[in-house]
N, C-alpha and C. Protein backbone atom coordinates (compact mmCIF):
# COMPACT_ATOMS: atom_id res chain seq x y z
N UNK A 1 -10.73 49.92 -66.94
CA UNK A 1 -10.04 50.94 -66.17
C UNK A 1 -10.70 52.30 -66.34
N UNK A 2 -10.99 52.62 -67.73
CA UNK A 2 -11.92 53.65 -67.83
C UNK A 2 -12.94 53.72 -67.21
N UNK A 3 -13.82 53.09 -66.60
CA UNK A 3 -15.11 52.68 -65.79
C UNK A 3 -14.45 53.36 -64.22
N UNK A 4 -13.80 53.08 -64.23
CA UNK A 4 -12.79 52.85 -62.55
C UNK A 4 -12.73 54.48 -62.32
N UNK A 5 -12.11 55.34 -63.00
CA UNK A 5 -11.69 56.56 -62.89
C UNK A 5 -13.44 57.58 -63.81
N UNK A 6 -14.33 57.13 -64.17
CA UNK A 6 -15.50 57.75 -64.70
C UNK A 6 -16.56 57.59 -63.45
N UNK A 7 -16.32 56.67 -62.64
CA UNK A 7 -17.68 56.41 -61.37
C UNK A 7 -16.46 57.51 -60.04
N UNK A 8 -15.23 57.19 -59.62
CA UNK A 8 -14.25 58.26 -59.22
C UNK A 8 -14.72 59.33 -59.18
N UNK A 9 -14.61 59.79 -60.63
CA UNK A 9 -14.67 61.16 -60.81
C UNK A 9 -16.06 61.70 -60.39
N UNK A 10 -17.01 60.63 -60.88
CA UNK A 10 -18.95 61.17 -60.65
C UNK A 10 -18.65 61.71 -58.96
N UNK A 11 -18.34 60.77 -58.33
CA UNK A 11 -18.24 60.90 -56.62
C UNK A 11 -17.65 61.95 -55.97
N UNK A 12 -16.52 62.56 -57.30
CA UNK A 12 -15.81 63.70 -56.69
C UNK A 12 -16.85 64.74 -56.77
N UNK A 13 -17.57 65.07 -57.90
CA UNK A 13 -18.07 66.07 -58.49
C UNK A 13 -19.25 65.92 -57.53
N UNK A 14 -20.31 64.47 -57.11
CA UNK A 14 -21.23 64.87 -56.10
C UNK A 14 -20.52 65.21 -55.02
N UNK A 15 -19.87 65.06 -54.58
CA UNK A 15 -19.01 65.03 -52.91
C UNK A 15 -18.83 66.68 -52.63
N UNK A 16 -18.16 67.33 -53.90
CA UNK A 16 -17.70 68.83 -53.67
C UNK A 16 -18.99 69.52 -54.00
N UNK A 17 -19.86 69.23 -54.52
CA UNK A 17 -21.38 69.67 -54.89
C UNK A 17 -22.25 69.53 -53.25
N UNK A 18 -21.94 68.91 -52.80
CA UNK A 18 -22.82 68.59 -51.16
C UNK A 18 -21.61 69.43 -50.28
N UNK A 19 -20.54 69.43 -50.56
CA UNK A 19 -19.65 69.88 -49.28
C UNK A 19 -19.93 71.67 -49.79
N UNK A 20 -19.67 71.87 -51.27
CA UNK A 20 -20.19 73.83 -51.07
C UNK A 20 -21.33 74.17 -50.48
N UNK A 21 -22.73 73.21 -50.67
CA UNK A 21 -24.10 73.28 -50.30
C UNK A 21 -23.52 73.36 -48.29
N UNK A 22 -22.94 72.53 -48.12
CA UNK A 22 -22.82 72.39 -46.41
C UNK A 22 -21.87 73.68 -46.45
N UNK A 23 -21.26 74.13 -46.99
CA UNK A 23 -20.36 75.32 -46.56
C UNK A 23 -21.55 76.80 -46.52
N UNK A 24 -22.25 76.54 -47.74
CA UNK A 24 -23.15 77.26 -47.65
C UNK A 24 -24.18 77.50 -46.69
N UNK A 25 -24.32 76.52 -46.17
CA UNK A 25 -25.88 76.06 -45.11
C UNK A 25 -24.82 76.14 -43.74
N UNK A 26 -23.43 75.75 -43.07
CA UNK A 26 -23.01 75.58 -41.70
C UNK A 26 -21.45 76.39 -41.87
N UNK A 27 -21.18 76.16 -42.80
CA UNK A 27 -19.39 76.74 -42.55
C UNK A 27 -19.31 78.47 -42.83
N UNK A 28 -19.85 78.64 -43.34
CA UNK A 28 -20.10 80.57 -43.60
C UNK A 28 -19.87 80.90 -42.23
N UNK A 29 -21.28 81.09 -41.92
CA UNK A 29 -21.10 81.77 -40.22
C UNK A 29 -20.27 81.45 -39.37
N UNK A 30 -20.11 80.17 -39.09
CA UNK A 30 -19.12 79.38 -38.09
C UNK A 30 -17.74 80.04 -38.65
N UNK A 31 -17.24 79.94 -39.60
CA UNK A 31 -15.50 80.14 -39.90
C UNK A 31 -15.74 82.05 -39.79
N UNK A 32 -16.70 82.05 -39.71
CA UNK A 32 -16.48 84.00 -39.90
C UNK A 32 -16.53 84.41 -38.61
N UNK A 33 -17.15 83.67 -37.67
CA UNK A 33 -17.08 83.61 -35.76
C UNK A 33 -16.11 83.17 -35.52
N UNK A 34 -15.66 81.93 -35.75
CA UNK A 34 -14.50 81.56 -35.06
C UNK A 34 -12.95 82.14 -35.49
N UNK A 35 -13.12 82.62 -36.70
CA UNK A 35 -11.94 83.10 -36.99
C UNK A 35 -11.78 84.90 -36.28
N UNK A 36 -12.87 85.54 -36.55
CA UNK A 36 -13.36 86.49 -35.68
C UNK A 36 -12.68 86.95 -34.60
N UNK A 37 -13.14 85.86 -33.32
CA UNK A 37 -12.90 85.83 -32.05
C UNK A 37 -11.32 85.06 -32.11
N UNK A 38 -10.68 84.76 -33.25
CA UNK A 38 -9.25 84.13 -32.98
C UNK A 38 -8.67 85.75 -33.26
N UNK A 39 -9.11 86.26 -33.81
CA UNK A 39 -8.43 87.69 -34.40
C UNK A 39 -8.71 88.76 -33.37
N UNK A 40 -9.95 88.48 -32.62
CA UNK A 40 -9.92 89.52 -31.20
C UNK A 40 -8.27 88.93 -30.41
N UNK A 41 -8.61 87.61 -30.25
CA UNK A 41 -7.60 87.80 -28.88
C UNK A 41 -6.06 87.85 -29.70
N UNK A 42 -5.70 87.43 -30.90
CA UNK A 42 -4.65 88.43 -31.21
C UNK A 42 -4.25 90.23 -31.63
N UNK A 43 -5.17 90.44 -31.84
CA UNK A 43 -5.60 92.07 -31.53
C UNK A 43 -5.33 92.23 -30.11
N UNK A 44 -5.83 91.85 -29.17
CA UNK A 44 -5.82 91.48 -28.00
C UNK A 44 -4.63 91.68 -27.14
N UNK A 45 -3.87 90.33 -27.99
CA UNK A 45 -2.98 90.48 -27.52
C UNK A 45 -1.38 91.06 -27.93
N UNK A 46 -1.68 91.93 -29.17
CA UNK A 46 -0.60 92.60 -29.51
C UNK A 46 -1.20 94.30 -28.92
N UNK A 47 -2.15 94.53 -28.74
CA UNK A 47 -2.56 96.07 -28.72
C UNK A 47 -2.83 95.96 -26.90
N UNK A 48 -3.39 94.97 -26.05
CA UNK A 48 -4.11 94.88 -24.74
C UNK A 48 -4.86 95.86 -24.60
N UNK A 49 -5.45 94.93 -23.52
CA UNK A 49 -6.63 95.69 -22.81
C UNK A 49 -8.05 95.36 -23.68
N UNK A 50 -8.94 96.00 -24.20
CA UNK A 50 -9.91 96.32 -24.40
C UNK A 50 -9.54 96.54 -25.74
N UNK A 51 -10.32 95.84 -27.15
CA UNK A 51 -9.28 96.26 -28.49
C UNK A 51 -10.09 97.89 -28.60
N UNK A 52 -9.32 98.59 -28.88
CA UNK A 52 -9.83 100.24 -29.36
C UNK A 52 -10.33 100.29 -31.00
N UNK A 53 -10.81 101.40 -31.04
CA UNK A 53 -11.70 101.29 -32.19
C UNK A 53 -10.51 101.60 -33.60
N UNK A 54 -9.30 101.62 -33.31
CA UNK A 54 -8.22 101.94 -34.11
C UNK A 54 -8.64 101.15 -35.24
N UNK A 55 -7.80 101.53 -36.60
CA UNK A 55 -7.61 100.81 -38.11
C UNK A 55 -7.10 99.42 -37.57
N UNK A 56 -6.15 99.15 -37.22
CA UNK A 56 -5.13 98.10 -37.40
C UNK A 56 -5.74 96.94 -36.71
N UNK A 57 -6.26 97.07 -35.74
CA UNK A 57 -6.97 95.96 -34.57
C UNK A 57 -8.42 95.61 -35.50
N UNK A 58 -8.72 96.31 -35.72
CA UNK A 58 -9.80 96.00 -36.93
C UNK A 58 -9.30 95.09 -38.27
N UNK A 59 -8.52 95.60 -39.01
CA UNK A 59 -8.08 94.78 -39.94
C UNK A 59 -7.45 93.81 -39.54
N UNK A 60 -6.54 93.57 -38.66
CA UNK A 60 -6.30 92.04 -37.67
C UNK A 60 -7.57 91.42 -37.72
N UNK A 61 -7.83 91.95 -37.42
CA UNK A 61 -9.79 90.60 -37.42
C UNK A 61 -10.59 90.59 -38.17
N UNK A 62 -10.50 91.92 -39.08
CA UNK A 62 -10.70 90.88 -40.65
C UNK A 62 -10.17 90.16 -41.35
N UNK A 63 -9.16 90.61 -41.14
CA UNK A 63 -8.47 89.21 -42.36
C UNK A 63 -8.27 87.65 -41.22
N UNK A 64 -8.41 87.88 -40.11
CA UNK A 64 -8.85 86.40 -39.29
C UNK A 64 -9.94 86.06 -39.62
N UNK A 65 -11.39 87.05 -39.90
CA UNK A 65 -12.61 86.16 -40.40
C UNK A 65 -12.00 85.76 -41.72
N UNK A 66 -11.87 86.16 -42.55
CA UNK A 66 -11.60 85.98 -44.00
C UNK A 66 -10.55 84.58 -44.50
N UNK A 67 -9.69 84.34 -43.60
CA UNK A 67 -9.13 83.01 -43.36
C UNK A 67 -9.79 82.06 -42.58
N UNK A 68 -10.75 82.70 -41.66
CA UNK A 68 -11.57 81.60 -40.81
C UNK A 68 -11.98 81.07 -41.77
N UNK A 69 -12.72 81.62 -42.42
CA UNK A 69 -14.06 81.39 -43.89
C UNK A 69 -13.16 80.53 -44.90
N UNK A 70 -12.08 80.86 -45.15
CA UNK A 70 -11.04 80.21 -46.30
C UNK A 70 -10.86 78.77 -45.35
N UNK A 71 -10.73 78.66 -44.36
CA UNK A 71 -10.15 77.37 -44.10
C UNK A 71 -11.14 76.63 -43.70
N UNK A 72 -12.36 76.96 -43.44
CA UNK A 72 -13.98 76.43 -42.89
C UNK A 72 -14.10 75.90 -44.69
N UNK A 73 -14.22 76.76 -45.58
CA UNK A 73 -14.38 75.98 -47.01
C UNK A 73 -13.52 75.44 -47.52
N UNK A 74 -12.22 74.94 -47.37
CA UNK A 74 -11.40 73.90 -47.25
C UNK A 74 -11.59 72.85 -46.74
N UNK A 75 -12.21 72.76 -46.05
CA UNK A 75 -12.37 71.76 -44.74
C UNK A 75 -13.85 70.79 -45.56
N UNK A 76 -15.09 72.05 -45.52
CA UNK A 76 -15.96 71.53 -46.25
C UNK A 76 -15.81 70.76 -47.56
N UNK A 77 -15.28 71.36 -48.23
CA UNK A 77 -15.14 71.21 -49.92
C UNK A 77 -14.09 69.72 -49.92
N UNK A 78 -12.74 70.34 -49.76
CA UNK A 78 -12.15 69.33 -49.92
C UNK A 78 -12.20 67.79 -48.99
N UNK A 79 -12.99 67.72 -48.18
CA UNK A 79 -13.13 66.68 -46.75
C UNK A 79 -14.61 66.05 -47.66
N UNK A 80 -15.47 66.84 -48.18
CA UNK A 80 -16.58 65.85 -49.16
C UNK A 80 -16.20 65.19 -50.26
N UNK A 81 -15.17 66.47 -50.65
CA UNK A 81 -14.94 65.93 -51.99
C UNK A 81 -14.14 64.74 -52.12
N UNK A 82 -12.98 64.48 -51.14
CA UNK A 82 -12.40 63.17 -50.78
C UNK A 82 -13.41 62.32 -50.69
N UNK A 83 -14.31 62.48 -49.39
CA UNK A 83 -15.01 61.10 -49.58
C UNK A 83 -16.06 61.00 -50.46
N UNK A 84 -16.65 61.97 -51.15
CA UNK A 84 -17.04 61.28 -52.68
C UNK A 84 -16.08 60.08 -53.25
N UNK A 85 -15.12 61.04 -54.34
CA UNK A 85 -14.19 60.00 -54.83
C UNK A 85 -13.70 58.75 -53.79
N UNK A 86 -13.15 58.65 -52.32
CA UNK A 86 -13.28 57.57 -52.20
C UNK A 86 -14.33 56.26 -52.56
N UNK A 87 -16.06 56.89 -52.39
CA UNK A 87 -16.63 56.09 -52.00
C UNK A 87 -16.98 55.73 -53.72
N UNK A 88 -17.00 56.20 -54.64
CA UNK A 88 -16.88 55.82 -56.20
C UNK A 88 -15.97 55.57 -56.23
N UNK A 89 -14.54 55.65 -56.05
CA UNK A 89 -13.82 54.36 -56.50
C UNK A 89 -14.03 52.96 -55.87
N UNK A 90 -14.52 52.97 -54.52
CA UNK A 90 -14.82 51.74 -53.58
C UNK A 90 -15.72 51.24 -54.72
N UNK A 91 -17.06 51.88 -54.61
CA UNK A 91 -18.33 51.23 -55.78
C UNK A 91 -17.63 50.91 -57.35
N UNK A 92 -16.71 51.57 -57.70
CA UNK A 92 -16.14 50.92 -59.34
C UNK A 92 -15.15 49.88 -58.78
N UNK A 93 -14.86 49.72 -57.58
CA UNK A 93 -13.76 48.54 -57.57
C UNK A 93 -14.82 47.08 -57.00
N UNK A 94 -15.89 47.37 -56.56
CA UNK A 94 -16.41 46.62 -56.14
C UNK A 94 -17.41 45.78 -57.65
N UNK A 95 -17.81 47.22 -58.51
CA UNK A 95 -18.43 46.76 -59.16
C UNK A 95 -17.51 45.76 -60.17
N UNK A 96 -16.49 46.20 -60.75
CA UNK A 96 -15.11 45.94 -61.58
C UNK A 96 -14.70 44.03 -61.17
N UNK A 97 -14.94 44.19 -59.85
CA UNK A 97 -14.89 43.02 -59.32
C UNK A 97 -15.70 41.67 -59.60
N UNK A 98 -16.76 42.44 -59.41
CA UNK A 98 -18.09 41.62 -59.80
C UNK A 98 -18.23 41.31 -61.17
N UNK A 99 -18.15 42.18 -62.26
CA UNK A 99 -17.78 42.09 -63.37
C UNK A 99 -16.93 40.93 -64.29
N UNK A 100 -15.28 40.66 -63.32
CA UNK A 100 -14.93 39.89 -63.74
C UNK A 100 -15.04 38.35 -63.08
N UNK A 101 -15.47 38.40 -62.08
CA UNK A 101 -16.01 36.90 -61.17
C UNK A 101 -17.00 36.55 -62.78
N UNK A 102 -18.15 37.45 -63.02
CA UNK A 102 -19.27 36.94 -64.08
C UNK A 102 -18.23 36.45 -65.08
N UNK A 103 -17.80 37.49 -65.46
CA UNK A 103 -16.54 36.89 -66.56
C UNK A 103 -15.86 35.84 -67.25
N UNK A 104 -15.34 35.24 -65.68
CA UNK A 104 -14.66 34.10 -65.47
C UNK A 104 -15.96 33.18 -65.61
N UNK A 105 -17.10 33.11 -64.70
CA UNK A 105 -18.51 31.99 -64.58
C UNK A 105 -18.11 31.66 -66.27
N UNK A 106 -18.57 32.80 -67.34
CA UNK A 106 -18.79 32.84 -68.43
C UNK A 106 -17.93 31.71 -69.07
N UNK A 107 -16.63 31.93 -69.17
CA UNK A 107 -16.07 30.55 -70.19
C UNK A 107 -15.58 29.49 -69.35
C-alpha cells in the first residue's frame, strides 16, 4: 500500500511541475488578456460608452487581469496535477497487480 500512495504522489509532484512550466510558457499572457477584456466590458458596462481614463474603470480591470491569471493557474496547476496523480496511481495499481499475479505463480 505504501508503494501505491509513493508512485501517486511522484505523479502529483511531476504533473504540478509541467502544469507551472505550461502556466509559465501559455497561461500568463492568455489569463491576463482574457481576464483583461472581461474587465473592459464590465467597466463597460457599469460606467458606458468608451471606458474613461478614471481610477475606478481601471482598477475594475485590474483586478479582472489578476483573477484572469489566478484562475488560468488553477486550471494549469491543478488540471496537471490531477492527471499526474491519476496516471501514478493507474501505474502503482497496475504495477501492484502484476506483483501479486507473480506472487500467487510463486507458491
Amino acid at each position: 500500500m505504501k508503494a501505491r500512495k509513493e508512485m501517486a504522489k511522484k505523479g502529483l509532484y511531476l504533473g504540478t511541475g509541467a502544469g507551472i512550466i505550461l502556466f509559465v510558457l501559455v497561461g500568463l499572457f492568455s489569463g491576463s488578456v482574457i481576464g483583461g477584456i472581461i474587465g473592459l466590458k464590465i467597466a463597460n458596462g457599469i460606467f458606458g460608452g468608451p471606458v474613461s481614463a478614471a481610477i475606478l474603470p481601471r482598477i475594475i480591470v485590474a483586478v479582472s487581469m489578476i483573477m484572469g491569471i489566478i484562475v488560468s493557474a488553477m486550471v494549469f496547476v491543478l488540471g496537471t496535477g490531477i492527471a499526474g496523480w491519476t496516471l501514478g496511481f493507474i501505474a502503482d495499481a497496475i504495477r501492484s497487480g502484476r506483483y501479486v499475479e507473480v506472487m500467487e505463480k510463486a507458491q
